[in-house]
PDB file of N, CA and C in Angstrom:
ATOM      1  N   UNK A   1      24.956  -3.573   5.192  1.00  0.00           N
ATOM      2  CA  UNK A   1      24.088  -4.538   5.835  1.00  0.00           C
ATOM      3  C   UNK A   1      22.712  -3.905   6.054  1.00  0.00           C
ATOM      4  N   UNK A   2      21.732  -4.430   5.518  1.00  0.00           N
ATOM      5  CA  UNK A   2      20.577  -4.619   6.015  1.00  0.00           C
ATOM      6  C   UNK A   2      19.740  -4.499   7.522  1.00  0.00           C
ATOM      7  N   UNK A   3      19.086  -4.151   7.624  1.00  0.00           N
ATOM      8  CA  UNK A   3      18.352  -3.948   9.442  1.00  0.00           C
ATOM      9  C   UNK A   3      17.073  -4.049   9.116  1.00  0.00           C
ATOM     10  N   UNK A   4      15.841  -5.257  10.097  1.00  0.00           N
ATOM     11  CA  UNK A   4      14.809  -4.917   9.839  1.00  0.00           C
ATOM     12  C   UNK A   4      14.194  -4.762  11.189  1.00  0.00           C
ATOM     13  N   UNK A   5      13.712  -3.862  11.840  1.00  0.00           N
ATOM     14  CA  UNK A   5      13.231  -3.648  12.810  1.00  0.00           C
ATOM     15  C   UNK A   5      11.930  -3.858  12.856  1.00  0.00           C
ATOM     16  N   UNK A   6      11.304  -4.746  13.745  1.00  0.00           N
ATOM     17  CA  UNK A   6       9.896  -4.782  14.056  1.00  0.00           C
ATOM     18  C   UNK A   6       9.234  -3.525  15.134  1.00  0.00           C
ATOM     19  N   UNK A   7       8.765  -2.747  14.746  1.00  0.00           N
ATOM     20  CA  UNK A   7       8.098  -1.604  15.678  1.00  0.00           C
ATOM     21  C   UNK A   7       6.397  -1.692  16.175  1.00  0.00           C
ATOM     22  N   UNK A   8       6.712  -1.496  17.602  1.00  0.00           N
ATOM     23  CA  UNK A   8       5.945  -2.027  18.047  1.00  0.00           C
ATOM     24  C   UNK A   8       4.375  -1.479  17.851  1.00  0.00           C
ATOM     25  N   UNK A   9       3.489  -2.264  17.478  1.00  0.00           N
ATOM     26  CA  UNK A   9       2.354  -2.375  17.112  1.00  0.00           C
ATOM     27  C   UNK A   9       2.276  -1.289  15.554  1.00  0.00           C
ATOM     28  N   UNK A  10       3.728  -1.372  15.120  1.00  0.00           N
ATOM     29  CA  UNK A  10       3.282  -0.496  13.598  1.00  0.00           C
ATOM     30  C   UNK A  10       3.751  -1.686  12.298  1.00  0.00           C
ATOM     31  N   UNK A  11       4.846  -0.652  11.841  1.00  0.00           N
ATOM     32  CA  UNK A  11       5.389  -1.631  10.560  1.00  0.00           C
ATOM     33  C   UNK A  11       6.676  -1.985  10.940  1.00  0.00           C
ATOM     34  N   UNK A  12       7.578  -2.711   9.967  1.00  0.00           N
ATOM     35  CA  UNK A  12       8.914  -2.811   9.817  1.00  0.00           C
ATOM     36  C   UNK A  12       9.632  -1.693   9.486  1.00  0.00           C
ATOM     37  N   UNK A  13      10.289  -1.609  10.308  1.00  0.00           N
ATOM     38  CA  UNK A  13      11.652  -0.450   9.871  1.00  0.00           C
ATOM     39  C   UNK A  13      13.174  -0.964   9.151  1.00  0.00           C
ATOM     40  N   UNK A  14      13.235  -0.282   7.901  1.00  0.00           N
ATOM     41  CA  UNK A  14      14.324  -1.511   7.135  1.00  0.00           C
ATOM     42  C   UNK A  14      15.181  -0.153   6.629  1.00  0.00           C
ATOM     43  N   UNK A  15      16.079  -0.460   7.454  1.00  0.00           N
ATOM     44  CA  UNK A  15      17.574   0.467   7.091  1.00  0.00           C
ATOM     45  C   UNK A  15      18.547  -0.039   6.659  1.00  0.00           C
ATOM     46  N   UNK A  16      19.707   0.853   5.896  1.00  0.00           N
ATOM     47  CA  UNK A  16      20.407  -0.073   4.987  1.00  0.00           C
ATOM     48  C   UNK A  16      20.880   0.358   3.592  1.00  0.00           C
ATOM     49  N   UNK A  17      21.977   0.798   3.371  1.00  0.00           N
ATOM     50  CA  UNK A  17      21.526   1.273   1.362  1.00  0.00           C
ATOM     51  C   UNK A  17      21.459  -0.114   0.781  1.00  0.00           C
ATOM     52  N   UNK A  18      21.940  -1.284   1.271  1.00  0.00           N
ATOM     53  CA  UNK A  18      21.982  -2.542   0.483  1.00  0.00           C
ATOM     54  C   UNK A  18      20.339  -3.481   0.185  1.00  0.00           C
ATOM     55  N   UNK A  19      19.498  -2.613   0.161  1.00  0.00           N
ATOM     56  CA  UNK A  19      18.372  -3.783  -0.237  1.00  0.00           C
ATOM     57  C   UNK A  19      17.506  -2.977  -0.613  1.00  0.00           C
ATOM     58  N   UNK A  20      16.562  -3.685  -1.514  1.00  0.00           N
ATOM     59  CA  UNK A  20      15.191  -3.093  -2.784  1.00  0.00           C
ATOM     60  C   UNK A  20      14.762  -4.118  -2.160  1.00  0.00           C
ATOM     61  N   UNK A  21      13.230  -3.198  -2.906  1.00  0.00           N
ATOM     62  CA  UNK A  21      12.088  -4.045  -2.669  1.00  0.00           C
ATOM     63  C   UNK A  21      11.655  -4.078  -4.081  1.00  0.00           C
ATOM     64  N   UNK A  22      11.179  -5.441  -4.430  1.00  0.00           N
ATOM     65  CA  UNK A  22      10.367  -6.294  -5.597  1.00  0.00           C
ATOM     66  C   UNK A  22       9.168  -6.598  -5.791  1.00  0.00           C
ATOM     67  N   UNK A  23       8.280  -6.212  -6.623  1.00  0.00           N
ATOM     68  CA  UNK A  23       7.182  -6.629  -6.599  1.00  0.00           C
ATOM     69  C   UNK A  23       7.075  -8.051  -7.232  1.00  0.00           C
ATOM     70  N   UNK A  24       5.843  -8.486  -7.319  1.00  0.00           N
ATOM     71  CA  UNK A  24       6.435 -10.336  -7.998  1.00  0.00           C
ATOM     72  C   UNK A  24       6.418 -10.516  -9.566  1.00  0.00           C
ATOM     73  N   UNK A  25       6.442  -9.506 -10.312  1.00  0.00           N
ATOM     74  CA  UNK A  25       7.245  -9.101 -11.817  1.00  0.00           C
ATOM     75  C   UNK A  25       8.733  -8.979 -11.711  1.00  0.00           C
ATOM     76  N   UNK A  26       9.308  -8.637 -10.386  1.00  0.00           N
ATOM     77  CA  UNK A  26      10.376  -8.271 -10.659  1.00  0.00           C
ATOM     78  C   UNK A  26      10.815  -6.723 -10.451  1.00  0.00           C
ATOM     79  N   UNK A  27      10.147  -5.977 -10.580  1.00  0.00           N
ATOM     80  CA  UNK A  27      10.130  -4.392 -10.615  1.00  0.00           C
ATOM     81  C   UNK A  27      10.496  -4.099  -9.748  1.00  0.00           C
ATOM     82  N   UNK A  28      11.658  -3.238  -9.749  1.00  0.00           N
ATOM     83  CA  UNK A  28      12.082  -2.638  -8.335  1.00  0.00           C
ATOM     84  C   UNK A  28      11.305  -1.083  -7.566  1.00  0.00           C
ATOM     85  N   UNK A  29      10.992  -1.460  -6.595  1.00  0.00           N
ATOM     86  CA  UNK A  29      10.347  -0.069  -6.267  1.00  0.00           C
ATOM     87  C   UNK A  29      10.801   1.010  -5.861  1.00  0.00           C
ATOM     88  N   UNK A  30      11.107   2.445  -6.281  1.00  0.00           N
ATOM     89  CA  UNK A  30      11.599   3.640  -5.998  1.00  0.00           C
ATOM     90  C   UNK A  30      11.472   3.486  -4.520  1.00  0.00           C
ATOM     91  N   UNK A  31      12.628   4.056  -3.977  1.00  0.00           N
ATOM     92  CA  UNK A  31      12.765   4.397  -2.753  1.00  0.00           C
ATOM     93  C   UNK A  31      13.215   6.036  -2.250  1.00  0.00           C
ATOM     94  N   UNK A  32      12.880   6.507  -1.794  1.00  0.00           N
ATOM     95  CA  UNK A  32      12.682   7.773  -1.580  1.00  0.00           C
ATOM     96  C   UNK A  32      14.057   8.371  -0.570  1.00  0.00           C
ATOM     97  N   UNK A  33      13.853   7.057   0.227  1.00  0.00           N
ATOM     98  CA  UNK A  33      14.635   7.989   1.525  1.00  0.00           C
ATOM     99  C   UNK A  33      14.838   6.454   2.273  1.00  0.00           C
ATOM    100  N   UNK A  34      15.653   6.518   3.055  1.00  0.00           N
ATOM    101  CA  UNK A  34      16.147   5.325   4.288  1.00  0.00           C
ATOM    102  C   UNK A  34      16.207   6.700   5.455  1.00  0.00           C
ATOM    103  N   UNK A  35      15.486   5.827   6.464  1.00  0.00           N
ATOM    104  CA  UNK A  35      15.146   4.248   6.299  1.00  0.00           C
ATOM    105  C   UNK A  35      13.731   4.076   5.788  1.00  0.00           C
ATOM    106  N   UNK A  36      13.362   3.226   5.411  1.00  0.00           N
ATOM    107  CA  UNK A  36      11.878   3.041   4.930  1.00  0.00           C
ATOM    108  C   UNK A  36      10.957   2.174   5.655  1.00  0.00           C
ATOM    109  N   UNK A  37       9.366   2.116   5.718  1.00  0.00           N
ATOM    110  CA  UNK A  37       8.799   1.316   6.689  1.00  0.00           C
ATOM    111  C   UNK A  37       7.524   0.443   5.396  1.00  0.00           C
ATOM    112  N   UNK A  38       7.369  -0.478   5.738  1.00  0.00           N
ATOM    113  CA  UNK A  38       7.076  -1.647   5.090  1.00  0.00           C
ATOM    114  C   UNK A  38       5.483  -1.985   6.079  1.00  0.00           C
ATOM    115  N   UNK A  39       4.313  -2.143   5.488  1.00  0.00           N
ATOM    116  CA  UNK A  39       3.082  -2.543   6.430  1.00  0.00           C
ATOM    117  C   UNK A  39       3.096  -3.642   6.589  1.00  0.00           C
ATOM    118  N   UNK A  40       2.837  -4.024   7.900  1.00  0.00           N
ATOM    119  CA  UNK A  40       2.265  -5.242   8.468  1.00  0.00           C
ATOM    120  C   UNK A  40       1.191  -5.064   8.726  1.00  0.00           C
ATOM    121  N   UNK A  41       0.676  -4.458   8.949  1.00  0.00           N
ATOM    122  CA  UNK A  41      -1.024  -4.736   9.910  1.00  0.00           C
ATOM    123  C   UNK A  41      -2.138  -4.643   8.120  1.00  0.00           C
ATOM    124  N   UNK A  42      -1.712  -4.641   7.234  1.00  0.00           N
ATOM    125  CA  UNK A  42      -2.520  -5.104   5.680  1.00  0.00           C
ATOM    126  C   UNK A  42      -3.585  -4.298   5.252  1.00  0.00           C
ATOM    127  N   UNK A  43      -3.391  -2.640   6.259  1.00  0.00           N
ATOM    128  CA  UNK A  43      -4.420  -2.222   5.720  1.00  0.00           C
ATOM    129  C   UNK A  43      -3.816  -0.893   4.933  1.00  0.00           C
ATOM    130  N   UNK A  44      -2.464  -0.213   5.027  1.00  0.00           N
ATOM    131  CA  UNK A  44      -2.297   0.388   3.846  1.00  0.00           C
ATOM    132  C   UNK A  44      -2.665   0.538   2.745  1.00  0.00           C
ATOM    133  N   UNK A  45      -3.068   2.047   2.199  1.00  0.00           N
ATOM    134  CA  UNK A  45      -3.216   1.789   0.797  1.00  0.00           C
ATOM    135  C   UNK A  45      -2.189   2.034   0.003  1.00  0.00           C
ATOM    136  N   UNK A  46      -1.278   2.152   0.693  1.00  0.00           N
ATOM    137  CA  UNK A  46       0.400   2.141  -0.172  1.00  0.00           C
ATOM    138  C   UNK A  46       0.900   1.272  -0.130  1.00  0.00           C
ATOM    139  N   UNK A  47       0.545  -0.430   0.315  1.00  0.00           N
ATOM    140  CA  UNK A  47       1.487  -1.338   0.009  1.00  0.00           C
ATOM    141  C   UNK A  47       2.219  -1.613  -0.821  1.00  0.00           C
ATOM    142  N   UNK A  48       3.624  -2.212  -0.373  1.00  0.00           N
ATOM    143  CA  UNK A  48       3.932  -2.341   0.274  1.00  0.00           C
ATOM    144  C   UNK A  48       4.305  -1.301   1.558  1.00  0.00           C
ATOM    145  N   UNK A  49       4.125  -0.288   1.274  1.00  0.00           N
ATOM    146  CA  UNK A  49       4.449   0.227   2.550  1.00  0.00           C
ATOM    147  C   UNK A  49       4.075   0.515   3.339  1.00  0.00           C
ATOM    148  N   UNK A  50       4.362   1.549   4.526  1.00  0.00           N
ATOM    149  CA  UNK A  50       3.404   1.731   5.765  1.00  0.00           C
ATOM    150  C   UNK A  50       2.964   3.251   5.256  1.00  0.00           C
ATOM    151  N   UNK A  51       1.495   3.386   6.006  1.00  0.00           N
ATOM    152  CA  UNK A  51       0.650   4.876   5.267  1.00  0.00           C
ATOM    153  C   UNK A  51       0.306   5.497   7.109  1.00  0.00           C
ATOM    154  N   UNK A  52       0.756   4.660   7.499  1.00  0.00           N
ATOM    155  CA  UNK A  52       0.062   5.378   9.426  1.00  0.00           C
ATOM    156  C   UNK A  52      -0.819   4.470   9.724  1.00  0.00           C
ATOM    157  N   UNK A  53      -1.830   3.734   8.932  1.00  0.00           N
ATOM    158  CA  UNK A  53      -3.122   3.214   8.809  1.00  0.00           C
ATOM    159  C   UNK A  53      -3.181   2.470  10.380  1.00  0.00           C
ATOM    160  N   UNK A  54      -2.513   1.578  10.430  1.00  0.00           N
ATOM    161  CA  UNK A  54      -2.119   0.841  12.014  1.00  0.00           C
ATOM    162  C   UNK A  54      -2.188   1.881  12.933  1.00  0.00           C
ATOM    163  N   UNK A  55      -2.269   2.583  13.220  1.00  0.00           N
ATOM    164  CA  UNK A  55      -2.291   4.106  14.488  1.00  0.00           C
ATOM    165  C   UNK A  55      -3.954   3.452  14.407  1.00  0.00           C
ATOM    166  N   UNK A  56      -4.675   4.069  12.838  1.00  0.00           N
ATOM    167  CA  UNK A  56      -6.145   4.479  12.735  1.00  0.00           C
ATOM    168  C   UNK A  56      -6.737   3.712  13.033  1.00  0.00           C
ATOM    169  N   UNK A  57      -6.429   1.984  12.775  1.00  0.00           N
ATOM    170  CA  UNK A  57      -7.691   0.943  13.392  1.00  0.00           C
ATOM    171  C   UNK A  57      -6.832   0.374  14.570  1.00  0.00           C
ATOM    172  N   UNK A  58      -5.736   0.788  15.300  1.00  0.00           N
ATOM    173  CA  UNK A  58      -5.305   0.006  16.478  1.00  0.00           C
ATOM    174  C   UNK A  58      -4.827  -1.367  16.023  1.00  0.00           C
ATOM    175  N   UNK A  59      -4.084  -1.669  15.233  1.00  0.00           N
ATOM    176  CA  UNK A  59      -3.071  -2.870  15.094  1.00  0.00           C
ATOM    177  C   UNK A  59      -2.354  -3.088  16.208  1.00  0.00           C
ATOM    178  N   UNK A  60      -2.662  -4.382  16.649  1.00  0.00           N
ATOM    179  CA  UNK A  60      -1.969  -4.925  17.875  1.00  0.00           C
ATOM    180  C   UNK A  60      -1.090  -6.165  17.210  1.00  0.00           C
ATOM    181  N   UNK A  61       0.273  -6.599  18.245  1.00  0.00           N
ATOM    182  CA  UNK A  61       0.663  -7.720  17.349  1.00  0.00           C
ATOM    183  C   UNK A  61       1.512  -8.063  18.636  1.00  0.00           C
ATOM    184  N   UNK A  62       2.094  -9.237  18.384  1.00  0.00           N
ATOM    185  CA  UNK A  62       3.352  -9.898  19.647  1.00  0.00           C
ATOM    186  C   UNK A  62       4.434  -9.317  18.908  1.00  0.00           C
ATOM    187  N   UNK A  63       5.765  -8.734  19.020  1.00  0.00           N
ATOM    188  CA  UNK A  63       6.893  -7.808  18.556  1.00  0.00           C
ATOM    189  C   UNK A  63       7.564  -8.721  19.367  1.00  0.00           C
ATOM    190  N   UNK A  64       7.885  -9.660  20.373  1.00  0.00           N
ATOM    191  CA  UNK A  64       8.899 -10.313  20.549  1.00  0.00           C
ATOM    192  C   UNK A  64       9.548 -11.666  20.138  1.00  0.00           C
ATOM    193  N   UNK A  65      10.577 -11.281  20.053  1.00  0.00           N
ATOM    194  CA  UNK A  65      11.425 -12.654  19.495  1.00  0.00           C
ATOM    195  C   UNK A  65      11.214 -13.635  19.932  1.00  0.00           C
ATOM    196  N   UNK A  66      10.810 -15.117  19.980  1.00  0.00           N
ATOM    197  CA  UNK A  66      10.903 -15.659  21.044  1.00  0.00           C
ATOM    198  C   UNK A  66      12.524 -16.794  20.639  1.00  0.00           C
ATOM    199  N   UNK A  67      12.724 -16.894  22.072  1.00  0.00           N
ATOM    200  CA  UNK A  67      14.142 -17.590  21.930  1.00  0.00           C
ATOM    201  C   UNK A  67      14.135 -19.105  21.176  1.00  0.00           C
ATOM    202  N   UNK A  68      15.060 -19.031  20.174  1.00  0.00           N
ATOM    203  CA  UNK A  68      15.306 -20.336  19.680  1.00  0.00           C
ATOM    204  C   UNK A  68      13.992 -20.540  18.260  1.00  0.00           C
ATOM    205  N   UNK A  69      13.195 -19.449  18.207  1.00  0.00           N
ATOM    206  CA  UNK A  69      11.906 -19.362  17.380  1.00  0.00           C
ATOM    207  C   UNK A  69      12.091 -19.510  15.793  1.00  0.00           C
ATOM    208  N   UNK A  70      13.589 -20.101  15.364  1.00  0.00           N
ATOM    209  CA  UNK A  70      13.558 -20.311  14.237  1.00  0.00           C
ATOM    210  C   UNK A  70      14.591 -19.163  14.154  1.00  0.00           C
ATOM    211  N   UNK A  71      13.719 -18.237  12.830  1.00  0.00           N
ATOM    212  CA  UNK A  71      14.623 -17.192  11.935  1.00  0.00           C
ATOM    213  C   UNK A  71      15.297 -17.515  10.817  1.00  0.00           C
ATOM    214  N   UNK A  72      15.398 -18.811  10.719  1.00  0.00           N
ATOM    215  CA  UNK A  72      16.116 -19.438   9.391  1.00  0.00           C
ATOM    216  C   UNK A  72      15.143 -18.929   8.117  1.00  0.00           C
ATOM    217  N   UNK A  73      15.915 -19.234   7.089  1.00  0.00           N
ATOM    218  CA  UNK A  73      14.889 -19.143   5.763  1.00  0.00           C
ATOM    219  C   UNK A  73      14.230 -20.312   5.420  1.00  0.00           C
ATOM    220  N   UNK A  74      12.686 -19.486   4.739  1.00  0.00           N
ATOM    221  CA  UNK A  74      11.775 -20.442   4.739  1.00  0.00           C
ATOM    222  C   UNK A  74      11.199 -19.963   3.067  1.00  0.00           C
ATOM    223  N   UNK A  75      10.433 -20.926   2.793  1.00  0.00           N
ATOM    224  CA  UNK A  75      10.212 -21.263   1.098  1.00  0.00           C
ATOM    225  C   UNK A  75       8.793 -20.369   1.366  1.00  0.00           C
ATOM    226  N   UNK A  76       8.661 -19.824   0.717  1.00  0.00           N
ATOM    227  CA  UNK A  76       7.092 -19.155   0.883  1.00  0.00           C
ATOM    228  C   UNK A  76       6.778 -18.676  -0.376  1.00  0.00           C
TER     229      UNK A  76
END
């Protein structure tokens, strides 16, 4: 099973041997090590992943769930 942890004011933390990441060719991306961290705050220059960058310009974000807030899958 899969785990994706939202950490607060950084990236996702995604533990797990069961899941790759895809670029939109299809290509699976080498993974080095679990658990691995994934950027949210869009300023990495390793996307998809996290580089620290969020520390350097102060990425702030809401990290809580809110109750009943969905979570289902969505078409994107």
């Amino acid at each position: 099973m899969a785990t994706i942890k939202v950490l607060q004011n950084g990236p996702y933390q995604v533990e797990g041997d069961d899941v790759s990441v895809v670029d939109t060719s299809g290509e699976q991306y080498a993974l080095a090590k679990r658990p691995f961290y994934l950027c949210r705050c869009g300023a990495s220059k390793n996307k998809p992943f996290c580089d620290g960058t969020h520390a350097k310009i102060g990425f702030k974000a809401a990290e809580t769930a809110l109750p009943g807030g969905g979570g289902g899958p969505s078409k994107g």
